[in-house]
Protein backbone atom coordinates (compact mmCIF):
# COMPACT_ATOMS: atom_id res chain seq x y z
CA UNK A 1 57.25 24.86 -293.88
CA UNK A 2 54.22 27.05 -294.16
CA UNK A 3 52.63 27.14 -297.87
CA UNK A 4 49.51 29.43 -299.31
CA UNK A 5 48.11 28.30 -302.19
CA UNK A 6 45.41 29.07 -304.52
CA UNK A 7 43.95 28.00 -307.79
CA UNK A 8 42.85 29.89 -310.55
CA UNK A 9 41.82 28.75 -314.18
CA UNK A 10 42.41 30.01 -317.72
CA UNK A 11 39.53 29.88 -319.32
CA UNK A 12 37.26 32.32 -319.21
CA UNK A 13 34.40 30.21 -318.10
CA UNK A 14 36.59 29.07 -315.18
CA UNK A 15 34.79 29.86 -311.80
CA UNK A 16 38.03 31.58 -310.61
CA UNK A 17 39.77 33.17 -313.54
CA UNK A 18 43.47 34.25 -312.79
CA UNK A 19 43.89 37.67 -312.11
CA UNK A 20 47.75 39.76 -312.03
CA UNK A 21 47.02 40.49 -308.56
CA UNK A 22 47.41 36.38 -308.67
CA UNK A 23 50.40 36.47 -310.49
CA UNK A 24 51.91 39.09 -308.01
CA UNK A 25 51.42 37.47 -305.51
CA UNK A 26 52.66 33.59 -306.79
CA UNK A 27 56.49 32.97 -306.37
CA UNK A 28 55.54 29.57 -308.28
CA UNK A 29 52.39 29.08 -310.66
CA UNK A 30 52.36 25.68 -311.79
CA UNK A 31 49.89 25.06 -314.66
CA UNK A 32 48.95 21.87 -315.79
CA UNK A 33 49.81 22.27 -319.76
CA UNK A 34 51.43 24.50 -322.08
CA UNK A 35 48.36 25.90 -323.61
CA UNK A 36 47.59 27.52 -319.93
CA UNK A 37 51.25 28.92 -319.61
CA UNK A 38 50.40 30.73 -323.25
CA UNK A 39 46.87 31.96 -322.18
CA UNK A 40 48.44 33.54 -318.95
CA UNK A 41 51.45 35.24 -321.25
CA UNK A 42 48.89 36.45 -323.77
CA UNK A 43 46.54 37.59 -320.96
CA UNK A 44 49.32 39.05 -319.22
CA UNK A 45 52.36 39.92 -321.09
CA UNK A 46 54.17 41.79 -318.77
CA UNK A 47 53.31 41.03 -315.23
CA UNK A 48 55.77 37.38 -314.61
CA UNK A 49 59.08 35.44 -316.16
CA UNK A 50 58.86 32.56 -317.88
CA UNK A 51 60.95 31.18 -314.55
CA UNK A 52 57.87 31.11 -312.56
CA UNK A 53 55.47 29.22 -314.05
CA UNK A 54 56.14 25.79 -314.20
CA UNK A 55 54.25 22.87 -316.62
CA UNK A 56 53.17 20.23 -315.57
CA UNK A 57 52.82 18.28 -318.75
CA UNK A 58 49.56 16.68 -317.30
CA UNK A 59 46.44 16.13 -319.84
CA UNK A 60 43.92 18.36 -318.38
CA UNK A 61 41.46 15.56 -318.60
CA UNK A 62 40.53 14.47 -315.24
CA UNK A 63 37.69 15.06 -313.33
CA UNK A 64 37.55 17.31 -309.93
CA UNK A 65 39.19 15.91 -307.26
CA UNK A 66 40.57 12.52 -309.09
CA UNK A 67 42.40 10.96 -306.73
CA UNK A 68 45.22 10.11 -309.45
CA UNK A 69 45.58 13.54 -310.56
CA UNK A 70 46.25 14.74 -307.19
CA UNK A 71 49.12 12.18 -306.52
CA UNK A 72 50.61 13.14 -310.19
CA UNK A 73 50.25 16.92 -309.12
CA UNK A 74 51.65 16.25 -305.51
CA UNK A 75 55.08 14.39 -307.29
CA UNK A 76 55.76 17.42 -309.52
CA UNK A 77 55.01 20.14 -307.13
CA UNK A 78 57.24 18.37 -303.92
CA UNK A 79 60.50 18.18 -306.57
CA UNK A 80 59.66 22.32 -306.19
CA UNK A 81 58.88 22.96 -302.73
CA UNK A 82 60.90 20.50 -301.12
């Protein structure tokens, strides 16, 4: 199985904010809590279904790259992909 993926934020201090063109293109978006499934339905009413992006329920508290949060992350996104 062959997967793209790319990561966008919310915020709009995030280095890569998500665009529609991102949304377009996503079968899946998972976010990591609900607050960043609101911003992106605020942002952009009209471009997705609620079916495609999926939460996480994970704290966004964790530092780049913390080894935990990636094996939490991997667990959800596998029952999805899989």
């Amino acid at each position: 199985m062959s997967l793209q993926v790319k990561s966008a934020g919310t915020e709009p201090s995030a280095r890569k904010r998500i665009t529609e063109q991102d949304i377009r293109w996503a079968d899946l978006i998972f976010v990591m809590e609900a607050k960043h499934k609101n911003r992106i339905k605020e942002r952009f009413p009209n471009s997705f279904d609620n079916e495609k992006i999926i939460v996480m329920d994970i704290e966004d508290n964790y530092q780049f790259m913390d080894a935990e949060l990636i094996t939490e992350m991997k667990t959800i996104v596998e029952e999805y992909i899989a």
